[in-house]
Structure formats: C-alpha cells, structure tokens
C-alpha atoms as a PDB file:
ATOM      1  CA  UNK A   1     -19.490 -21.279   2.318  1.00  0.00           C
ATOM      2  CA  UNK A   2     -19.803 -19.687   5.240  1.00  0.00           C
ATOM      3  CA  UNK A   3     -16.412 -18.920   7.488  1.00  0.00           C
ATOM      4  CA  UNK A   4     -15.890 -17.902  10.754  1.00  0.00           C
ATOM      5  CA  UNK A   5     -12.835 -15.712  11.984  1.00  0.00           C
ATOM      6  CA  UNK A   6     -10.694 -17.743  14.953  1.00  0.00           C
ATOM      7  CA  UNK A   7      -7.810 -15.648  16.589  1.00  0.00           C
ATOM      8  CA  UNK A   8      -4.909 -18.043  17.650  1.00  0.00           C
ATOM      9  CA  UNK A   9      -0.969 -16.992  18.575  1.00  0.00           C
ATOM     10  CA  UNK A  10       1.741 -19.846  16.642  1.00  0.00           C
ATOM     11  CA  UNK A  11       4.747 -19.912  17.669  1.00  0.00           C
ATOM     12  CA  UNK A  12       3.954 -16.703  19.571  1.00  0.00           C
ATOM     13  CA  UNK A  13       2.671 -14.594  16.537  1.00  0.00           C
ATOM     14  CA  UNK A  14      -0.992 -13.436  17.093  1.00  0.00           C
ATOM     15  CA  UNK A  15      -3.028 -14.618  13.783  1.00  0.00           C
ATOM     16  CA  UNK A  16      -6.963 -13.811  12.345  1.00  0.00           C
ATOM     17  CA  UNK A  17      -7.874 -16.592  10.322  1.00  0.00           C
ATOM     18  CA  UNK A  18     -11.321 -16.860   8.636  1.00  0.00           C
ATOM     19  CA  UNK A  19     -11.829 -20.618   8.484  1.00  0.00           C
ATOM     20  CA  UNK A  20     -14.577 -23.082   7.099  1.00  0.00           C
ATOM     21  CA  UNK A  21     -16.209 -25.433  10.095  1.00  0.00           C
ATOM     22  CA  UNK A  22     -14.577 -28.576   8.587  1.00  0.00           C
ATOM     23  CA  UNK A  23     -11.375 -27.466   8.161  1.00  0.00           C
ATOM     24  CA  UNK A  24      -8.616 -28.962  10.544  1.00  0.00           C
ATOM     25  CA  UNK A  25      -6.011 -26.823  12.513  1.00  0.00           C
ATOM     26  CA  UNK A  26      -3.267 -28.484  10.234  1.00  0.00           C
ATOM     27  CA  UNK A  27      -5.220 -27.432   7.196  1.00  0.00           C
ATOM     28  CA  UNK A  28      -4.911 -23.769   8.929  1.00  0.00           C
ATOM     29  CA  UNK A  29      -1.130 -24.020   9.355  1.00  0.00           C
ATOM     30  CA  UNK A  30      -0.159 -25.232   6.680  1.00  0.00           C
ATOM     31  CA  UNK A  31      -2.582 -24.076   3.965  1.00  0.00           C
ATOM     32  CA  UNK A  32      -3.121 -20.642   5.469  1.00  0.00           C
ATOM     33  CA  UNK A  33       0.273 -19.867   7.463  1.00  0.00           C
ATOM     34  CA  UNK A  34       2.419 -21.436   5.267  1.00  0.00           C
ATOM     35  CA  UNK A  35       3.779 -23.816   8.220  1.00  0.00           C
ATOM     36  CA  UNK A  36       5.154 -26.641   6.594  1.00  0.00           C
ATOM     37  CA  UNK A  37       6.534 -28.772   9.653  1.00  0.00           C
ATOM     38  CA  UNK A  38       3.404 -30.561  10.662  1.00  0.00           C
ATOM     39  CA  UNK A  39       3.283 -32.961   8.020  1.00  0.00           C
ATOM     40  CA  UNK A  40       0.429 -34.492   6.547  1.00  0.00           C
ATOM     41  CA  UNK A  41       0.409 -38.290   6.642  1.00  0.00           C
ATOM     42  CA  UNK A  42      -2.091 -40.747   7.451  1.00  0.00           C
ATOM     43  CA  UNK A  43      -4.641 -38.227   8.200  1.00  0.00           C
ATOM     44  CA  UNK A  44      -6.545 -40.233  10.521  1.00  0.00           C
ATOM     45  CA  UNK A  45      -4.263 -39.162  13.340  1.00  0.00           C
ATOM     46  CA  UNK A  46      -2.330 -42.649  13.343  1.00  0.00           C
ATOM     47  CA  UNK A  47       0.811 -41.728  12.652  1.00  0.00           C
ATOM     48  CA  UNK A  48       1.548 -38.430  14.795  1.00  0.00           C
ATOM     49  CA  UNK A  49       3.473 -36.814  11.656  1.00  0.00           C
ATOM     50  CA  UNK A  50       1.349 -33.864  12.153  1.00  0.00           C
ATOM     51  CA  UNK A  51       1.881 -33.153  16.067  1.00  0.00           C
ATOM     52  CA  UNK A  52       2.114 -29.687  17.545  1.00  0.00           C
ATOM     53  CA  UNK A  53       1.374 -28.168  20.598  1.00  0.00           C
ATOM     54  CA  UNK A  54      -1.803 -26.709  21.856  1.00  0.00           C
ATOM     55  CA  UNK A  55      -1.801 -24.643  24.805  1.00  0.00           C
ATOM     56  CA  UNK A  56       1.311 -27.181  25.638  1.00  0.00           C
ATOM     57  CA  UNK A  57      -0.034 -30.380  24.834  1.00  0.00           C
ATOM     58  CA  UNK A  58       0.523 -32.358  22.273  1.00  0.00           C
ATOM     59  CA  UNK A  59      -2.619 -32.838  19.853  1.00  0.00           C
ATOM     60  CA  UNK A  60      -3.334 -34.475  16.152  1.00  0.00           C
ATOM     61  CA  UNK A  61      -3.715 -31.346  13.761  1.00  0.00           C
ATOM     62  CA  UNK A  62      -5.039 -33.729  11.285  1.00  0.00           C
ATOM     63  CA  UNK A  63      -7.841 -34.411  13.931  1.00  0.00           C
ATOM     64  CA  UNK A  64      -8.436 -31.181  15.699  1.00  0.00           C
ATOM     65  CA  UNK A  65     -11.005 -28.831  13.852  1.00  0.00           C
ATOM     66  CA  UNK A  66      -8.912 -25.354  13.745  1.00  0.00           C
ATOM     67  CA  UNK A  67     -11.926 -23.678  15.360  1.00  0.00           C
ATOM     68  CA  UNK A  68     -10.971 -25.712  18.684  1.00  0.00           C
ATOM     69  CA  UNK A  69      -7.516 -23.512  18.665  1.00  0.00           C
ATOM     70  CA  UNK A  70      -9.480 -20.697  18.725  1.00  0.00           C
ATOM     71  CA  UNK A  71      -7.500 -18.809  21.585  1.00  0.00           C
ATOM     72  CA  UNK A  72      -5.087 -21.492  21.891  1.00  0.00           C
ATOM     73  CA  UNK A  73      -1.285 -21.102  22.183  1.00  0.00           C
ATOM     74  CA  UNK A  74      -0.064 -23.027  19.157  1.00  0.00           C
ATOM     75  CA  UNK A  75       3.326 -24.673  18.809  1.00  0.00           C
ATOM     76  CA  UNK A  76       5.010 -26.206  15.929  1.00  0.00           C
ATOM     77  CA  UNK A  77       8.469 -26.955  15.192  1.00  0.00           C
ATOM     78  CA  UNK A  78       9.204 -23.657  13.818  1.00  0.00           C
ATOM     79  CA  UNK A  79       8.543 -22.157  17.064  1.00  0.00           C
ATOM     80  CA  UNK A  80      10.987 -24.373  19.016  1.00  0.00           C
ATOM     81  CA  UNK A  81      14.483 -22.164  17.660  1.00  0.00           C
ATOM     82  CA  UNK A  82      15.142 -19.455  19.450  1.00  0.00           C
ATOM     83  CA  UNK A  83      14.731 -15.966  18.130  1.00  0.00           C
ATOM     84  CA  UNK A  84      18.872 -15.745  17.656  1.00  0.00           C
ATOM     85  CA  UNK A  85      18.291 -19.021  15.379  1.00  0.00           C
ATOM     86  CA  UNK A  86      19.726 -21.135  18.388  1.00  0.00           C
ATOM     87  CA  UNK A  87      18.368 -24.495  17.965  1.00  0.00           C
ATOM     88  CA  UNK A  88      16.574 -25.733  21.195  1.00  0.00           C
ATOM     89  CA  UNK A  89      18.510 -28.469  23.135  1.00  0.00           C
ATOM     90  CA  UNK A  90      15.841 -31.251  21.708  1.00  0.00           C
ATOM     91  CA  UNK A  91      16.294 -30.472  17.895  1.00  0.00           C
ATOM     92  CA  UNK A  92      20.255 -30.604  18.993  1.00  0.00           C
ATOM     93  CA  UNK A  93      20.262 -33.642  20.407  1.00  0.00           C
ATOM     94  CA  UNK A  94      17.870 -35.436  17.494  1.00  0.00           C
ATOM     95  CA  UNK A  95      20.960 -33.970  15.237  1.00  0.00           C
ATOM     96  CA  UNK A  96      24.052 -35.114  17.571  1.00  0.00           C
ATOM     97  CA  UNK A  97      22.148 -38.889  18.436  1.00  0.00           C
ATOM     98  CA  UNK A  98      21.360 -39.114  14.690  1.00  0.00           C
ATOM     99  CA  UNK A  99      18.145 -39.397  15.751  1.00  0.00           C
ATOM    100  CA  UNK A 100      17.450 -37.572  12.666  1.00  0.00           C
ATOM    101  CA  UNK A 101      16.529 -39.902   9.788  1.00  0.00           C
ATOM    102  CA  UNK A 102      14.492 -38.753   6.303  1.00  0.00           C
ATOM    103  CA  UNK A 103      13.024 -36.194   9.121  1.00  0.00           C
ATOM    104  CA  UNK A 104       9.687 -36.850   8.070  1.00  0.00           C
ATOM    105  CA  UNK A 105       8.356 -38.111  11.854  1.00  0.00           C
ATOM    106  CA  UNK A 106      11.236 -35.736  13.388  1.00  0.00           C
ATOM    107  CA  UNK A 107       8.873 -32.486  14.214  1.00  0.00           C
ATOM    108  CA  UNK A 108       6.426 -34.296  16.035  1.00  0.00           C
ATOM    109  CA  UNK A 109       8.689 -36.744  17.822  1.00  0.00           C
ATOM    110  CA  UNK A 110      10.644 -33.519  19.014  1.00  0.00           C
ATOM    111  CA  UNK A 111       7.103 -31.933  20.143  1.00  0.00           C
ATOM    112  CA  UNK A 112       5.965 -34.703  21.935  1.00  0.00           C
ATOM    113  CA  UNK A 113       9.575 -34.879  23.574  1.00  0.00           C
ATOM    114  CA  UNK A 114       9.039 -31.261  24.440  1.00  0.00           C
ATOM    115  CA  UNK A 115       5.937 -31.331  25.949  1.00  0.00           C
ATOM    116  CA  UNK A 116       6.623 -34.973  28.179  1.00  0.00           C
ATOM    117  CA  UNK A 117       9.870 -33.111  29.355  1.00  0.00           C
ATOM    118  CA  UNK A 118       8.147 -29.777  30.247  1.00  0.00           C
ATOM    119  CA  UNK A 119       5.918 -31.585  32.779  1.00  0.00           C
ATOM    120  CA  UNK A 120       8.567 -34.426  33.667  1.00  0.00           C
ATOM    121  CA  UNK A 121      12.438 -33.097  33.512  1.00  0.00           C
ATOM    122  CA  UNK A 122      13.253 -36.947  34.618  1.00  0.00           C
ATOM    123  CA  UNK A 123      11.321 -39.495  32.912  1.00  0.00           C
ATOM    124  CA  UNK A 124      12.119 -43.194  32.588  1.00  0.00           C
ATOM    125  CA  UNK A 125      12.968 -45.033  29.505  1.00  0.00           C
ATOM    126  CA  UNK A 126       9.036 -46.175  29.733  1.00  0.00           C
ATOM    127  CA  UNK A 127       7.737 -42.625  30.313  1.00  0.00           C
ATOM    128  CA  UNK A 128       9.618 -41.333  26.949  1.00  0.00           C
ATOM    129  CA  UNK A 129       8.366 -44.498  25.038  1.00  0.00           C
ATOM    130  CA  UNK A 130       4.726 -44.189  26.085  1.00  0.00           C
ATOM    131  CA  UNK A 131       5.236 -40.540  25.135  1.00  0.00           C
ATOM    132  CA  UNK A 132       6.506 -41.361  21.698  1.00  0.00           C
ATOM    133  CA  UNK A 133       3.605 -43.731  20.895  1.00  0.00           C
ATOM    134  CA  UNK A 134       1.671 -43.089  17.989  1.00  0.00           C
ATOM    135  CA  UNK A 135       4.246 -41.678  16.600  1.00  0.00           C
ATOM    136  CA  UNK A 136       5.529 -44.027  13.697  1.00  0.00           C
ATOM    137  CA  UNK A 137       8.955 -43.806  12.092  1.00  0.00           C
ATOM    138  CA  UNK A 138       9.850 -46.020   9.437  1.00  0.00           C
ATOM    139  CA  UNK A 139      13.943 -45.262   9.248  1.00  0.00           C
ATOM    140  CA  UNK A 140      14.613 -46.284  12.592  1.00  0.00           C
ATOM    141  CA  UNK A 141      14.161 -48.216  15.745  1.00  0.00           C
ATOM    142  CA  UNK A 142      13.513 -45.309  18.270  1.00  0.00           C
ATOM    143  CA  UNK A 143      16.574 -46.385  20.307  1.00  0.00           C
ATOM    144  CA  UNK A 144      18.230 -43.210  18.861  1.00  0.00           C
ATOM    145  CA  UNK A 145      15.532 -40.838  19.390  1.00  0.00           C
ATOM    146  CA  UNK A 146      14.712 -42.189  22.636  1.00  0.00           C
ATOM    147  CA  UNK A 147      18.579 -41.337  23.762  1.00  0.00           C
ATOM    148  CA  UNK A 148      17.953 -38.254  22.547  1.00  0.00           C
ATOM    149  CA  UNK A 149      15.247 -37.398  24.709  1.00  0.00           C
ATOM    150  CA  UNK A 150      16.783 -38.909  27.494  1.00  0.00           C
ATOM    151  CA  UNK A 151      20.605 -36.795  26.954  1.00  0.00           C
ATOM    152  CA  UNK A 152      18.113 -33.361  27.339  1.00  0.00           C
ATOM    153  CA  UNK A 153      16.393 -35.031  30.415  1.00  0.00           C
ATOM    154  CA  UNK A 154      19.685 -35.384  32.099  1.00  0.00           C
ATOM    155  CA  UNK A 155      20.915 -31.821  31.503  1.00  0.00           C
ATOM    156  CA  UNK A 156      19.748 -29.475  33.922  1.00  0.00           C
ATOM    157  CA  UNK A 157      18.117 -26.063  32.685  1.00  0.00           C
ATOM    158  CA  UNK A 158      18.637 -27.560  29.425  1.00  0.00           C
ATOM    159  CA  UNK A 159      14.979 -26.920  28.452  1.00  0.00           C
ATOM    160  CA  UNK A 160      15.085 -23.077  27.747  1.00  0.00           C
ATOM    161  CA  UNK A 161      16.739 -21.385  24.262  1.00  0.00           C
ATOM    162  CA  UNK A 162      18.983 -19.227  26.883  1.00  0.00           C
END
C-alpha cells in the first residue's frame, strides 16, 4: 500500500511518520510512537478514552485520520509533566481529589480539563461538565473529577509546570 510521510511535533518532539490514508492519528501514536495514554475504547469516538490535543483542542484520535495532524501540535498525556518530571497541577489534583479511579478515562478527562481551562481560567460547574461530555467513566460519578478541575481553576498561575 501506498504511504505518505506526515511531519507532526507530540508533546513537543518533531516526528516523520510514513502513514497509510486510513490510518487514524491514534493508530499513529500509539502503534508508531509507542504512546500508550490515548486509549483505545469504543472506537467510534463515543467514549473520549482516546482524547488528545491538536493544535490545543481537544479531538477523537480514534476519529481523526493522522494525515489531518499533519503539521499539527499534538498533545497527549505524556506531554502534560514537566521536563523535571513535575506533574502538571491537573494530573495533581485528579490524584489529591481521588479523581483518579482504574485511570482508564483519566488522560482524556485531564486533556479536555486542560484545554477548557487554557481558554477559560474560571469556568462554572456547567462549563467543566459540558467540557467533560463524551467522556464516559464507569468508576465514578464525575463529582470528583469535576472538583478537580474546578481546585486548578481557582488557583491562579496554576496552569504552567513552573
């Protein structure tokens, strides 16, 4: 089969991938780059398990063809700690608000939470909620993550891995 070379930077590394058409951008980071926090789930991008972020949006890597990221600044939750191994103030508070659960739906809860909170620093209890949907966890009620969320919202400058 024919493949075609992308370029794409995760997690700020530059990569050259040479990729099939059909394959999807979660296919590419975990198959290819050995990535193995996007998790594949449902794989008819109903469950968000395999969020990251493109360019700084959250998108389905189950559903995005990995030629789209072509260019693209890609995300995951390996990219999130900081290069001293600090973990940012989102994974931090998912681990002291026990937010945490089997950790299955944890990376892409934490990217969504990431990318809502880089465009809002204040968002309601609604605004993190409509953030979070489509992303399904079975262990828990989202009351947990949701105060997660909220305990980074509330902390100024708490955004960076300073």
């Amino acid at each position: 089969m024919n493949k075609s070379l992308i370029e794409l930077s995760v997690n700020g590394d530059r990569h050259e991938v040479a990729v099939q058409s059909h394959w999807t951008l979660l296919e590419v980071l975990r198959g290819e780059l050995g990535l193995t926090g996007p998790k594949e789930a449902c794989d008819m991008g109903t469950c968000g398990a395999c969020t990251v972020l493109m360019d700084g949006k959250p998108v389905l890597s189950c559903l995005t063809l990995a030629v789209e990221a072509h260019g693209k600044q890609i995300t995951t939750i390996e990219g999130m700690r900081a290069k001293d191994g600090k973990l940012h103030a989102l994974q931090e508070a998912f681990l002291n608000f026990g937010a945490v659960q089997c950790g299955f739906c944890t990376p892409g809860m934490i990217l969504a939470g990431k990318a809502l909170l880089d465009g809002n620093e204040s968002p309601s209890e609604r605004e993190i909620r409509k953030a979070l949907a489509g992303h399904f966890c079975r262990c828990t009620g989202y009351a947990k993550i949701v105060e997660a969320i909220r305990s980074v919202a509330s902390r100024k400058g708490s955004m960076t891995n300073e």
